[in-house]
N, C-alpha and C. Protein backbone atom coordinates (compact mmCIF):
# COMPACT_ATOMS: atom_id res chain seq x y z
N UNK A 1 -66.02 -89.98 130.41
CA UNK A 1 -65.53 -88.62 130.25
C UNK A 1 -66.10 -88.03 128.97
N UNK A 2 -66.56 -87.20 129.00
CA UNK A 2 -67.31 -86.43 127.83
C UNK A 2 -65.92 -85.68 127.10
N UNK A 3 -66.22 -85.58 125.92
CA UNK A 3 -65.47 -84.57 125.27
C UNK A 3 -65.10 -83.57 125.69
N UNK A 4 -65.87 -82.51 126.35
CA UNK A 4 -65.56 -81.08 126.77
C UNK A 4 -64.74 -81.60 128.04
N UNK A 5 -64.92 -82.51 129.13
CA UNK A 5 -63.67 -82.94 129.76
C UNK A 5 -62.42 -83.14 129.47
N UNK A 6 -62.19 -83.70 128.06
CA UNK A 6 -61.15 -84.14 127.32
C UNK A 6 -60.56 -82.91 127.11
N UNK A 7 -61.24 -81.84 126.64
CA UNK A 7 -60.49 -80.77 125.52
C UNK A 7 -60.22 -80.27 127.75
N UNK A 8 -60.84 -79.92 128.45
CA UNK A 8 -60.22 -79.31 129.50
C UNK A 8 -59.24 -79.75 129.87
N UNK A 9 -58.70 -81.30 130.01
CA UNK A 9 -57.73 -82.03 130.23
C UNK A 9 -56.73 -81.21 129.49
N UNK A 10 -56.53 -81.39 127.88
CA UNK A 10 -55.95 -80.84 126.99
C UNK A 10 -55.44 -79.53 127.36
N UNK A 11 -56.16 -78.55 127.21
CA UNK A 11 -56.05 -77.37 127.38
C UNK A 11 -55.13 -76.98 129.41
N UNK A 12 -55.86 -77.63 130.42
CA UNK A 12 -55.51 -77.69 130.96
C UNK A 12 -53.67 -78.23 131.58
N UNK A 13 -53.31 -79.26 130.42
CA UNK A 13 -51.67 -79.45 130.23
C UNK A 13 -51.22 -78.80 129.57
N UNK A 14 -51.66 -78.28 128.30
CA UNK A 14 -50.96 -77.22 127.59
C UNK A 14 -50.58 -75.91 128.38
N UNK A 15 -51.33 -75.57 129.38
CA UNK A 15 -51.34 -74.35 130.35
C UNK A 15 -49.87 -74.61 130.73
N UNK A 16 -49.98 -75.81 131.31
CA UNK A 16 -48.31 -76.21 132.56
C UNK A 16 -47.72 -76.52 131.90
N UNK A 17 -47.52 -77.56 130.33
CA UNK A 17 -46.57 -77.46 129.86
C UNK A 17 -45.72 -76.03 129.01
N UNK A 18 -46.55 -74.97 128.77
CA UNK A 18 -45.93 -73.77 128.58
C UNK A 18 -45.36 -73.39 129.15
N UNK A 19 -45.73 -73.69 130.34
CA UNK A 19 -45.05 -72.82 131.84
C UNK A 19 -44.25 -73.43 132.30
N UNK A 20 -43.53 -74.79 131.66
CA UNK A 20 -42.34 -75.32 131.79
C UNK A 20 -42.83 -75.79 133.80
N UNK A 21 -43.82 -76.61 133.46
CA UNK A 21 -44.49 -77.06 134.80
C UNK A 21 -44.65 -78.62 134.26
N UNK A 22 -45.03 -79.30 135.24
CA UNK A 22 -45.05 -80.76 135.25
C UNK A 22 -46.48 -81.06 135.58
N UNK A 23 -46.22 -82.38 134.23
CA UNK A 23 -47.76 -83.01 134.48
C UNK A 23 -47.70 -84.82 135.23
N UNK A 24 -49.25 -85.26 135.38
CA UNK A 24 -48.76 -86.75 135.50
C UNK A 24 -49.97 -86.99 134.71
N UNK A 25 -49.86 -88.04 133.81
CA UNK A 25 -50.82 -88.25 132.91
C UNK A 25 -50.58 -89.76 132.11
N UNK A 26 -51.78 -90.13 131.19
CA UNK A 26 -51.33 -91.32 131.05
C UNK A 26 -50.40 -91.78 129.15
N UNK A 27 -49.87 -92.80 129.46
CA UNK A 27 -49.22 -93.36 127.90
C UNK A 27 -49.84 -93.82 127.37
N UNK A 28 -49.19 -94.49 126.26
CA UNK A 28 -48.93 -95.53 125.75
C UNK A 28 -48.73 -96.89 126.58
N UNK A 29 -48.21 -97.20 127.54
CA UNK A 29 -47.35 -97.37 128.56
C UNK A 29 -48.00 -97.75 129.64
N UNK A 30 -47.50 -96.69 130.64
CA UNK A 30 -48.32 -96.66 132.17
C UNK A 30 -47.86 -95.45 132.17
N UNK A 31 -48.57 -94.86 133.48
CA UNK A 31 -48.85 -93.56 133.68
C UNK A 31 -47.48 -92.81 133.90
N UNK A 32 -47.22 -91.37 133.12
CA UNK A 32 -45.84 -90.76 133.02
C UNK A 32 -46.01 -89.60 133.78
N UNK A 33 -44.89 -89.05 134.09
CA UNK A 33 -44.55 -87.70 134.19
C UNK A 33 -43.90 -87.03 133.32
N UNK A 34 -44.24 -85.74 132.83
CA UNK A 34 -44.42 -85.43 131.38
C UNK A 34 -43.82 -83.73 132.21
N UNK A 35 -42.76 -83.11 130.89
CA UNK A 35 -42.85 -81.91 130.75
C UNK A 35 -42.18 -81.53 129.13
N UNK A 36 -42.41 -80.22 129.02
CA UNK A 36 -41.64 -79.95 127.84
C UNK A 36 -40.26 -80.48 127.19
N UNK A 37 -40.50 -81.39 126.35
CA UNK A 37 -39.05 -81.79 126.60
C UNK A 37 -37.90 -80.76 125.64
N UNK A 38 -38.28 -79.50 125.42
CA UNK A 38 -37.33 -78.92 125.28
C UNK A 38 -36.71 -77.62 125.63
N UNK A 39 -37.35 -77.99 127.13
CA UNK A 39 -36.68 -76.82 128.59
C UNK A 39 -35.84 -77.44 129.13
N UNK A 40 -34.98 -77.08 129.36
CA UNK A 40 -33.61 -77.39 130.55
C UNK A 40 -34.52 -77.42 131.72
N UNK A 41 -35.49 -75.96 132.01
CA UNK A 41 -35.61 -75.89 133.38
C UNK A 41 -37.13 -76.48 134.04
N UNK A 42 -37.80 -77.46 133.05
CA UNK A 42 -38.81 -77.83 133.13
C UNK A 42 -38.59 -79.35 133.22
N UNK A 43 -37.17 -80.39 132.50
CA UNK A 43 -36.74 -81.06 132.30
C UNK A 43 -36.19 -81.42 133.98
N UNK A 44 -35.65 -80.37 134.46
CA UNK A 44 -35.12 -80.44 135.99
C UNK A 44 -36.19 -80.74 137.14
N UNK A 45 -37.29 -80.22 136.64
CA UNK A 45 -38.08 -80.27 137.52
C UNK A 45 -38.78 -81.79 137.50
N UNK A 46 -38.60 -82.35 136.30
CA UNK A 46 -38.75 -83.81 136.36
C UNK A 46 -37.06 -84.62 137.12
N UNK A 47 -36.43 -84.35 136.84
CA UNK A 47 -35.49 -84.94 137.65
C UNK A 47 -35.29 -84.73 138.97
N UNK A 48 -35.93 -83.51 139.75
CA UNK A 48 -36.44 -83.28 141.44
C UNK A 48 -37.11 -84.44 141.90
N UNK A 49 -38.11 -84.14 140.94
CA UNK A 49 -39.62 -85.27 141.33
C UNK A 49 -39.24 -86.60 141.60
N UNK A 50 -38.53 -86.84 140.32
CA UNK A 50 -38.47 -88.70 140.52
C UNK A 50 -36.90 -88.81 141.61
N UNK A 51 -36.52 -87.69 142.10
CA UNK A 51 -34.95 -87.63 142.89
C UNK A 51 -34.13 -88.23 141.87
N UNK A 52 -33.70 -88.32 141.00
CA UNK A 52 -32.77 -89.21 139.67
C UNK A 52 -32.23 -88.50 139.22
N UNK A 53 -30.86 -89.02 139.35
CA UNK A 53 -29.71 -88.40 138.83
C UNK A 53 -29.68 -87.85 137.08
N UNK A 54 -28.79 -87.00 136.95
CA UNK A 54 -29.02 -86.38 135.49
C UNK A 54 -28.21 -87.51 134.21
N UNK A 55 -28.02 -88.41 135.15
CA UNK A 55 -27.24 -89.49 134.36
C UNK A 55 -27.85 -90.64 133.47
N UNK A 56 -28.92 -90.53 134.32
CA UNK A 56 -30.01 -91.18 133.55
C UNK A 56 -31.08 -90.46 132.70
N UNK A 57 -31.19 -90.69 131.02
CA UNK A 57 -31.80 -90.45 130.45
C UNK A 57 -33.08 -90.33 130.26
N UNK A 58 -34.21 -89.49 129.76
CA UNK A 58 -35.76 -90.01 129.77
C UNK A 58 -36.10 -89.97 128.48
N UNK A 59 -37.48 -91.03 128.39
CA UNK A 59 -37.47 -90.58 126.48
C UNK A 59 -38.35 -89.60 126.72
N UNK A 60 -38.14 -89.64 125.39
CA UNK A 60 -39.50 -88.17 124.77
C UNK A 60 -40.41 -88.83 123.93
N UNK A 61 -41.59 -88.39 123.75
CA UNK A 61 -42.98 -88.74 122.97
C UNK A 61 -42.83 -88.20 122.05
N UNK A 62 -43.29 -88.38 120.67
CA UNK A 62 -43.82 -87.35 119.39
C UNK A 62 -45.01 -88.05 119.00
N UNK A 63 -45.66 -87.40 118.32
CA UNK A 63 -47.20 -87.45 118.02
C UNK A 63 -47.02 -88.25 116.27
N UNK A 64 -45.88 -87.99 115.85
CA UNK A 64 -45.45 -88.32 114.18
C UNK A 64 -44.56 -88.89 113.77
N UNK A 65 -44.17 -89.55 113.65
CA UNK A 65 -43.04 -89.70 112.57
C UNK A 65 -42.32 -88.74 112.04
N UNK A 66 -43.08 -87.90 111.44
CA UNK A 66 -42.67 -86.60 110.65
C UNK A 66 -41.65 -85.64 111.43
N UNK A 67 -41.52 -85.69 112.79
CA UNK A 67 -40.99 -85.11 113.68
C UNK A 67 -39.70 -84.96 114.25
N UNK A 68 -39.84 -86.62 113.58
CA UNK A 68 -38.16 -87.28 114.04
C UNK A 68 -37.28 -86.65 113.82
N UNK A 69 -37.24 -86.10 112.82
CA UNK A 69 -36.00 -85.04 111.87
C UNK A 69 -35.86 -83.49 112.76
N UNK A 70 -36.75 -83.55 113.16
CA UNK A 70 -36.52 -81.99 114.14
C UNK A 70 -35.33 -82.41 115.22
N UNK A 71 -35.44 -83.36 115.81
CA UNK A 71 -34.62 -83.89 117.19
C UNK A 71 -33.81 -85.31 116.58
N UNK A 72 -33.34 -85.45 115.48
CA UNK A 72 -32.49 -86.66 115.21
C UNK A 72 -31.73 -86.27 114.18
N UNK A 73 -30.64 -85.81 113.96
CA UNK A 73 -29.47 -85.23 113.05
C UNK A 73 -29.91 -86.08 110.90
N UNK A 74 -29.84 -87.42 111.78
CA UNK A 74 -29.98 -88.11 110.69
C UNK A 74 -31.07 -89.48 110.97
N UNK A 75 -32.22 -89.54 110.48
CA UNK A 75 -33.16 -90.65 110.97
C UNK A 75 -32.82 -92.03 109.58
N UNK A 76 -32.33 -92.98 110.87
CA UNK A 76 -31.62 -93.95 109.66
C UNK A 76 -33.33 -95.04 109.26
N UNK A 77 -33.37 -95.24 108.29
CA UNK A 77 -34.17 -96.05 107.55
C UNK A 77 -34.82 -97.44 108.07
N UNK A 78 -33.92 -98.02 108.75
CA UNK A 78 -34.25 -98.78 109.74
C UNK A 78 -35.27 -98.63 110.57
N UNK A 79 -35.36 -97.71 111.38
CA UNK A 79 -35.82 -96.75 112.22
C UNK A 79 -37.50 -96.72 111.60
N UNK A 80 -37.11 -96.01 110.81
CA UNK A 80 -38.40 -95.82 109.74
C UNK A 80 -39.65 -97.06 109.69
N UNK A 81 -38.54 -98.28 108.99
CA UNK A 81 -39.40 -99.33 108.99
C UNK A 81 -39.63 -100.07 110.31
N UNK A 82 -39.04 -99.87 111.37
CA UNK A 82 -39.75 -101.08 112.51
C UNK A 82 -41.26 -99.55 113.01
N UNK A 83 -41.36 -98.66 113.06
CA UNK A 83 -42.09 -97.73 113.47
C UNK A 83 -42.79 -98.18 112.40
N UNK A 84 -43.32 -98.04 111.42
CA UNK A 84 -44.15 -98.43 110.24
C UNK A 84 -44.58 -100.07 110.95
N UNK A 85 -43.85 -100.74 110.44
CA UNK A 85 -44.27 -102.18 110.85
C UNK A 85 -45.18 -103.04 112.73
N UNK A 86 -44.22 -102.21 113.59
CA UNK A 86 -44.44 -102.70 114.66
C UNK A 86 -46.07 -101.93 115.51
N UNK A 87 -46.56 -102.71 115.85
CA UNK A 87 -47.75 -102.03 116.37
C UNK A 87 -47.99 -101.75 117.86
N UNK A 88 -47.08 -102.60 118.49
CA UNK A 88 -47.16 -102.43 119.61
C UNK A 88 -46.18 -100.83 120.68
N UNK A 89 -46.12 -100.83 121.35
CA UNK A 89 -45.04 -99.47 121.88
C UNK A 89 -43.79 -99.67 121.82
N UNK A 90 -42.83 -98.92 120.68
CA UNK A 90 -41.86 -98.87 120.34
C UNK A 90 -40.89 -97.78 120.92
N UNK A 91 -40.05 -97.68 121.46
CA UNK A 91 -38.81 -96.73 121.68
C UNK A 91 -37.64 -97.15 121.04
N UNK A 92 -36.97 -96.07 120.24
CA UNK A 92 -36.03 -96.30 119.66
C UNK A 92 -35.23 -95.61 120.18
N UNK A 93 -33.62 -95.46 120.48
CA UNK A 93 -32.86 -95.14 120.58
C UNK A 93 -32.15 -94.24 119.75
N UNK A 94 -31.81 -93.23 119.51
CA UNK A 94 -31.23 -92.66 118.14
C UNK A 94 -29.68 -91.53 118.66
N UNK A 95 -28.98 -92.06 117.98
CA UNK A 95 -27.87 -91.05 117.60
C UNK A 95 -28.40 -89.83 117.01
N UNK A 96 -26.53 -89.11 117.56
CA UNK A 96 -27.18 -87.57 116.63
C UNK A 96 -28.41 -86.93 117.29
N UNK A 97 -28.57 -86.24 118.35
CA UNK A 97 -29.56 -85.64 118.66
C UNK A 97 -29.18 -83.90 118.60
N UNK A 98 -30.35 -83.87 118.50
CA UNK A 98 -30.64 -81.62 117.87
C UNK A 98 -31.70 -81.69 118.71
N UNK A 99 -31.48 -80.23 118.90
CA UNK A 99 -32.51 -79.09 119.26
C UNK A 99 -33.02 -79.57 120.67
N UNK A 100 -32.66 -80.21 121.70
CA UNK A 100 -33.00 -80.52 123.18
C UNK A 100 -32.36 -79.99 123.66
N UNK A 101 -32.35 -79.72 124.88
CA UNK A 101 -31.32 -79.49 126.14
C UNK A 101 -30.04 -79.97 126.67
N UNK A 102 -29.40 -79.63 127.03
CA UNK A 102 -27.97 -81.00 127.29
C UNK A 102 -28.69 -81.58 128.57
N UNK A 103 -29.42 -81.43 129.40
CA UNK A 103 -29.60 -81.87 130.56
C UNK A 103 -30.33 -83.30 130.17
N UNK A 104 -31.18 -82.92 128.94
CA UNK A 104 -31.83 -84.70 128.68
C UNK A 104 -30.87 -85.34 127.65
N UNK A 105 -29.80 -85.12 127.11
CA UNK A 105 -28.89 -85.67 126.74
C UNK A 105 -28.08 -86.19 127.34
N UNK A 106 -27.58 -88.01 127.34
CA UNK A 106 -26.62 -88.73 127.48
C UNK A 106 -25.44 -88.19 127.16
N UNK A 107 -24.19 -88.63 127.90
CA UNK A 107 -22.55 -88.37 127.25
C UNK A 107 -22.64 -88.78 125.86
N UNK A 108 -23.25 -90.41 125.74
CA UNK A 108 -23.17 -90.74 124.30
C UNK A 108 -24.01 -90.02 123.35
N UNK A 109 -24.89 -88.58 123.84
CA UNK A 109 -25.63 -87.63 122.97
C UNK A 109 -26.37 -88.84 121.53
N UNK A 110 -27.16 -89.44 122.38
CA UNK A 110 -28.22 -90.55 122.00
C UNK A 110 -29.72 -89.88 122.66
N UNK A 111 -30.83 -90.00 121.93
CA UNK A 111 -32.44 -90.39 122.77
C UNK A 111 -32.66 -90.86 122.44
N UNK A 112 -33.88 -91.30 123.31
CA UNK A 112 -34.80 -92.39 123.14
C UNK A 112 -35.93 -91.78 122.99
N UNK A 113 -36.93 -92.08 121.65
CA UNK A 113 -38.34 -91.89 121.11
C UNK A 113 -39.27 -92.44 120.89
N UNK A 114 -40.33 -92.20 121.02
CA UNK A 114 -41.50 -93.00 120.99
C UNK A 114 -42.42 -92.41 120.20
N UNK A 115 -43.20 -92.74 119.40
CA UNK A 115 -44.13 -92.16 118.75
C UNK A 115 -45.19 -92.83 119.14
N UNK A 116 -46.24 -92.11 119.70
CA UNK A 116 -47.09 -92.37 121.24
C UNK A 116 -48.17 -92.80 119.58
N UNK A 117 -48.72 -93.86 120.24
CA UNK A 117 -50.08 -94.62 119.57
C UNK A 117 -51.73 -94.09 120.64
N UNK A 118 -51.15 -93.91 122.14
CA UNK A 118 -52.19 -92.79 122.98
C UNK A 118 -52.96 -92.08 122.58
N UNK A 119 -54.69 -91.92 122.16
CA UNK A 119 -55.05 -90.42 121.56
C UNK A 119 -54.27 -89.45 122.28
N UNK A 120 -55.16 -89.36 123.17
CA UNK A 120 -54.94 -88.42 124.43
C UNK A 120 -53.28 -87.55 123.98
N UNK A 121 -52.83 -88.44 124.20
CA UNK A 121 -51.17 -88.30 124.37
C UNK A 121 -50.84 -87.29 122.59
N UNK A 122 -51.33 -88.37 121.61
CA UNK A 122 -50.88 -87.99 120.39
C UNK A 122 -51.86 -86.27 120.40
N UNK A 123 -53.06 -86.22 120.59
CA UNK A 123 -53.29 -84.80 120.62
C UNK A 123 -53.05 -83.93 121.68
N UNK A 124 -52.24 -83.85 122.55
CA UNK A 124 -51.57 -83.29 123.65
C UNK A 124 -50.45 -82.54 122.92
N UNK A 125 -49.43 -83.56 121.76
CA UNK A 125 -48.32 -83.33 121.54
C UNK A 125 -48.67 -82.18 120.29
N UNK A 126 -49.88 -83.02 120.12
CA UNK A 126 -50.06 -82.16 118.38
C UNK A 126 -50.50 -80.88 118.89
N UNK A 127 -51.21 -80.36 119.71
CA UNK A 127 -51.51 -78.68 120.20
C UNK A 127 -50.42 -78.46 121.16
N UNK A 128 -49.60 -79.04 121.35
CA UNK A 128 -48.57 -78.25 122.38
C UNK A 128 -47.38 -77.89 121.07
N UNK A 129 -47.31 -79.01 120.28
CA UNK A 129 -46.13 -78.29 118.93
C UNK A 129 -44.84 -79.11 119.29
N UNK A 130 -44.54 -79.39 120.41
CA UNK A 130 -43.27 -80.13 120.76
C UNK A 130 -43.12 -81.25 121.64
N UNK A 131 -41.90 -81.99 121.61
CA UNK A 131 -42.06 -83.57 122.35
C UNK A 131 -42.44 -83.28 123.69
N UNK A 132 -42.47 -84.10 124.50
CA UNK A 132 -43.04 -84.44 125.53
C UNK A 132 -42.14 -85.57 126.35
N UNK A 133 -41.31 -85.14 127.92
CA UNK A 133 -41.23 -86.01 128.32
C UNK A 133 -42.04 -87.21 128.86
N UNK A 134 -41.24 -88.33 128.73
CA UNK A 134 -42.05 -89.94 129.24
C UNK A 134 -41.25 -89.99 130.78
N UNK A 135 -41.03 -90.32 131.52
CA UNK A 135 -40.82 -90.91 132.49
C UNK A 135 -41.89 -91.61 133.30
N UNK A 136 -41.37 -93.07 134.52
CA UNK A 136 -42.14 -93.53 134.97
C UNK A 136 -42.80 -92.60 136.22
N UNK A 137 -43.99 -92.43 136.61
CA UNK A 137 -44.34 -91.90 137.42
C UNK A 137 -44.05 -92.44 138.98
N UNK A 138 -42.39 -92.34 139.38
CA UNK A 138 -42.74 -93.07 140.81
C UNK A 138 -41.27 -92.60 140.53
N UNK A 139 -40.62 -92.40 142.09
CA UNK A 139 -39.60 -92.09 142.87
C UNK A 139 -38.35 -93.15 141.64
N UNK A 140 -37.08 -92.57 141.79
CA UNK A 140 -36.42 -93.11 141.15
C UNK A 140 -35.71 -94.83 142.13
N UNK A 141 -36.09 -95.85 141.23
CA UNK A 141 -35.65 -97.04 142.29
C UNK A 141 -36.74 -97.81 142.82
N UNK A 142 -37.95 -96.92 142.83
CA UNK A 142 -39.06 -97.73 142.98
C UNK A 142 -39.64 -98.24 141.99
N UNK A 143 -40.84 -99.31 142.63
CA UNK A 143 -41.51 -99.98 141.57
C UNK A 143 -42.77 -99.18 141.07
N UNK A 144 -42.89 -99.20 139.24
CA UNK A 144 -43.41 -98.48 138.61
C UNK A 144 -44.69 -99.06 138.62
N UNK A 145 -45.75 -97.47 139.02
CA UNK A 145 -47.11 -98.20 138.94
C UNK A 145 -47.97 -98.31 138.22
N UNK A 146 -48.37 -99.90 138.38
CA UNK A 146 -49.05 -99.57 137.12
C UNK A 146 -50.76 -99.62 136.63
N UNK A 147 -50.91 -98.25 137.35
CA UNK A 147 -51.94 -97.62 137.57
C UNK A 147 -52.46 -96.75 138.12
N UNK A 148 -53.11 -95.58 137.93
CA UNK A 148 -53.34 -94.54 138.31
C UNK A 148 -53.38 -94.86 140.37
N UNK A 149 -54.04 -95.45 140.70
CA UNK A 149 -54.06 -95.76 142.06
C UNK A 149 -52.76 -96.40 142.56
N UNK A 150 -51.62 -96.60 142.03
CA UNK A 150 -50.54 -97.48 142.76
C UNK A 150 -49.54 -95.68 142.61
N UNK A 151 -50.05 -94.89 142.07
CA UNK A 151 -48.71 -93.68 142.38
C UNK A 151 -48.93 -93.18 143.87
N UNK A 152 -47.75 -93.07 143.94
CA UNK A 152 -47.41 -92.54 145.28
C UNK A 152 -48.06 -91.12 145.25
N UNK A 153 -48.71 -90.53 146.73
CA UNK A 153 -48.86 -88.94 147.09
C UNK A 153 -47.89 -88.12 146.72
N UNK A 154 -46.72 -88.43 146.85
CA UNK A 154 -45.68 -87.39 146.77
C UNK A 154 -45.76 -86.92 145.38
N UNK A 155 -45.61 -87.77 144.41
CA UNK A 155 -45.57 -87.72 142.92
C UNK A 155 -46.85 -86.96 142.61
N UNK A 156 -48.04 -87.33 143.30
CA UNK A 156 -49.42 -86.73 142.94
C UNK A 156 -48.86 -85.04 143.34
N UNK A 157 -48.20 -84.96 144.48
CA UNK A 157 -48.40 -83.69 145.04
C UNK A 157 -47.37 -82.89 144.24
N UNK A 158 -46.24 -83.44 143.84
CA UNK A 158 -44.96 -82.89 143.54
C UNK A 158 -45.64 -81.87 142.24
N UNK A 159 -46.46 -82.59 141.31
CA UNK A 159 -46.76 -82.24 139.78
C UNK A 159 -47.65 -80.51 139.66
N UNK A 160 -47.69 -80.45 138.51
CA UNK A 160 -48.60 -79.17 138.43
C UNK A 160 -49.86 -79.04 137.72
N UNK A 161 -49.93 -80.61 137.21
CA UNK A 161 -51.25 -81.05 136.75
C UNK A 161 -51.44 -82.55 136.58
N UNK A 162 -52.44 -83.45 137.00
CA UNK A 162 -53.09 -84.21 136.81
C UNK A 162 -53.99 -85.04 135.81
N UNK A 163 -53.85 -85.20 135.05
CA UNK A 163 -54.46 -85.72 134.29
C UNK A 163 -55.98 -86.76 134.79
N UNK A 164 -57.23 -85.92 134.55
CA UNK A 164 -58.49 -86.69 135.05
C UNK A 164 -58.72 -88.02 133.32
N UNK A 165 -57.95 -87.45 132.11
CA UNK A 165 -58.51 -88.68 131.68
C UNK A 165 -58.19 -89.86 132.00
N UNK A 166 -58.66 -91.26 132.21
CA UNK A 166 -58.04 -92.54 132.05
C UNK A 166 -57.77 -93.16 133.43
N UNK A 167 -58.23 -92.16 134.75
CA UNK A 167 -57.49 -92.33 135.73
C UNK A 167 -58.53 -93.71 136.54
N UNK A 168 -59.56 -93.95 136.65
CA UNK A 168 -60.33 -94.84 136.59
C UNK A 168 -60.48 -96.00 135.73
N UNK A 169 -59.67 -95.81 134.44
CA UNK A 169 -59.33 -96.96 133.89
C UNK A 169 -58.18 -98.31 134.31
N UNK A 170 -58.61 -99.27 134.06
CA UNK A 170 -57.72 -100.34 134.35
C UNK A 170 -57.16 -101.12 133.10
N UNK A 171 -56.26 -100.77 132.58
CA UNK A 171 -55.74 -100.89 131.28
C UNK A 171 -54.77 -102.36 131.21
N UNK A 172 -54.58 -102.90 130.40
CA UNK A 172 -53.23 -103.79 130.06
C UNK A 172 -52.35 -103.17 129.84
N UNK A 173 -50.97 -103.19 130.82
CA UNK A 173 -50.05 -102.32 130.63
C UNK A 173 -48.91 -103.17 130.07
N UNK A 174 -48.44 -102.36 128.85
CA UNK A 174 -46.98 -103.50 128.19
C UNK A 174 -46.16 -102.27 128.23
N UNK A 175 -44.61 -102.82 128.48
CA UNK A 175 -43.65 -101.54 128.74
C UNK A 175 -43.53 -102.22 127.09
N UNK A 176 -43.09 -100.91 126.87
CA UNK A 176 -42.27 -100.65 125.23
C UNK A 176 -41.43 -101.41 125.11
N UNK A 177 -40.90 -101.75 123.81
CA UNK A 177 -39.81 -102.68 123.21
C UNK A 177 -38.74 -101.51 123.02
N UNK A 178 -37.74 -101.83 123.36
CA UNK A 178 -36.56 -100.57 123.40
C UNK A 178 -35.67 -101.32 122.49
N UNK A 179 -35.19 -100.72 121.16
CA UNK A 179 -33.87 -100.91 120.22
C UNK A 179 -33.27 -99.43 120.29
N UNK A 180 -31.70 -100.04 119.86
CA UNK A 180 -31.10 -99.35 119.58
C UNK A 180 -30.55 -99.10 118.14
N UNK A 181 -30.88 -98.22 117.17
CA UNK A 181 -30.23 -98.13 116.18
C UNK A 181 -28.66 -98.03 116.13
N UNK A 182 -27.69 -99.01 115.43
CA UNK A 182 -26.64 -98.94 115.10
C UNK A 182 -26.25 -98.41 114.11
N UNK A 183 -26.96 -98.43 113.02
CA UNK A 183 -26.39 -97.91 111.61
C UNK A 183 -27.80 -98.10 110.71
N UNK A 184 -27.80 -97.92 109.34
CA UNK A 184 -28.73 -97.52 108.28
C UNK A 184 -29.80 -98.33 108.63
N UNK A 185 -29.25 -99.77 108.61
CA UNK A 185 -30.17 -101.06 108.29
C UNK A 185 -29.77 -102.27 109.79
N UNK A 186 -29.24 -101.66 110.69
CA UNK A 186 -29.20 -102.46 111.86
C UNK A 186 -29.55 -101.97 113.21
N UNK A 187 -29.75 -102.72 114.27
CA UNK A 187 -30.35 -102.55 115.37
C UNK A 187 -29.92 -103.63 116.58
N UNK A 188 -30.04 -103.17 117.38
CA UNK A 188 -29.83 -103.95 118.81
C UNK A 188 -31.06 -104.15 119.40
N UNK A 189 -31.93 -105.20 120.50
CA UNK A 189 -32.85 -105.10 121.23
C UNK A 189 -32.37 -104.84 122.19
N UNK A 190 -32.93 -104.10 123.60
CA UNK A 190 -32.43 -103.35 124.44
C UNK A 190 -33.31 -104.12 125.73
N UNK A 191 -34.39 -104.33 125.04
CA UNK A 191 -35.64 -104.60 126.25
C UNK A 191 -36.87 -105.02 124.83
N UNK A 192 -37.20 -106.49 125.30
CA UNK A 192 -38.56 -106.77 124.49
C UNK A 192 -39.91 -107.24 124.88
């Protein structure tokens, strides 16, 4: 893929994610379905797609660290250091959430974040200005694929953009390590 493919890719999600439209594109991860994550009504349209109830949470991407504080009341220190330290794909869990939608908010008004290590992904977030939903790309209940060729048609068809980078790639896919922050200096593992 040449560069000027790349920036069309780019430019080309920034289009649908303005428009509070849905993409499928790739992670950190394995391949997501992605929208603004701070539309109610763009957020819904990911919960059509995968049919999944509003009960279940999705994380969101950020491109920074620096960011955390926009969408986390209070970012406990903990937090700080396993993101610094850990190299592999991290989701954290965080209390105290601002400035999202109630629709991607839990009762326990908790998310889950990732600070995407992805170019692609990290400059997606950085010219769009705001997080980015993660979800798995596949029907809710099914098995997640992991690879551009194992998504289902429906999911291909459901979206409003595609992502051509990466889609010919055959990557090592590791799902994220999921903690939960409890307090300043503690944590739970959730998934490792």
């Amino acid at each position: 893929m040449t560069l000027l493919d790349y920036k069309k890719d780019i430019d080309a999600c920034l289009k649908v994610l303005r428009n509070e439209g849905a993409i499928l594109y790739p992670t950190d991860t394995i391949w997501g379905l992605g929208c603004d994550a701070t539309s109610e009504k763009a957020v819904n349209k990911i919960y059509d797609i995968k049919q999944r109830c509003e009960s279940k949470a999705f994380i969101i991407l950020l491109s920074d660290v620096s960011q955390l504080e926009t969408y986390v009341e209070k970012v406990p220190p903990i937090a700080l250091d396993l993101i610094e330290k850990v190299h592999t794909p991290l989701t954290i869990i965080y209390e105290n959430v601002i400035n999202l939608p109630g629709n991607l908010i839990p009762e326990d008004n908790t998310i889950a974040i990732r600070i995407v290590k992805n170019e692609f992904v990290k400059d997606l977030i950085c010219a769009f200005g705001r997080p980015i939903v993660s979800t798995s790309a596949n029907i809710s209940g099914e098995a997640n694929p992991l690879m551009y060729a194992e998504i289902d048609s429906q999911i291909i068809n459901s979206v409003d953009y595609v992502v051509e980078y990466m889609r010919h790639s055959i990557q090592q896919v590791q799902p994220s390590t999921i903690i939960k922050v409890e307090d300043e200096w503690n944590y739970e593992v959730i998934r490792s």
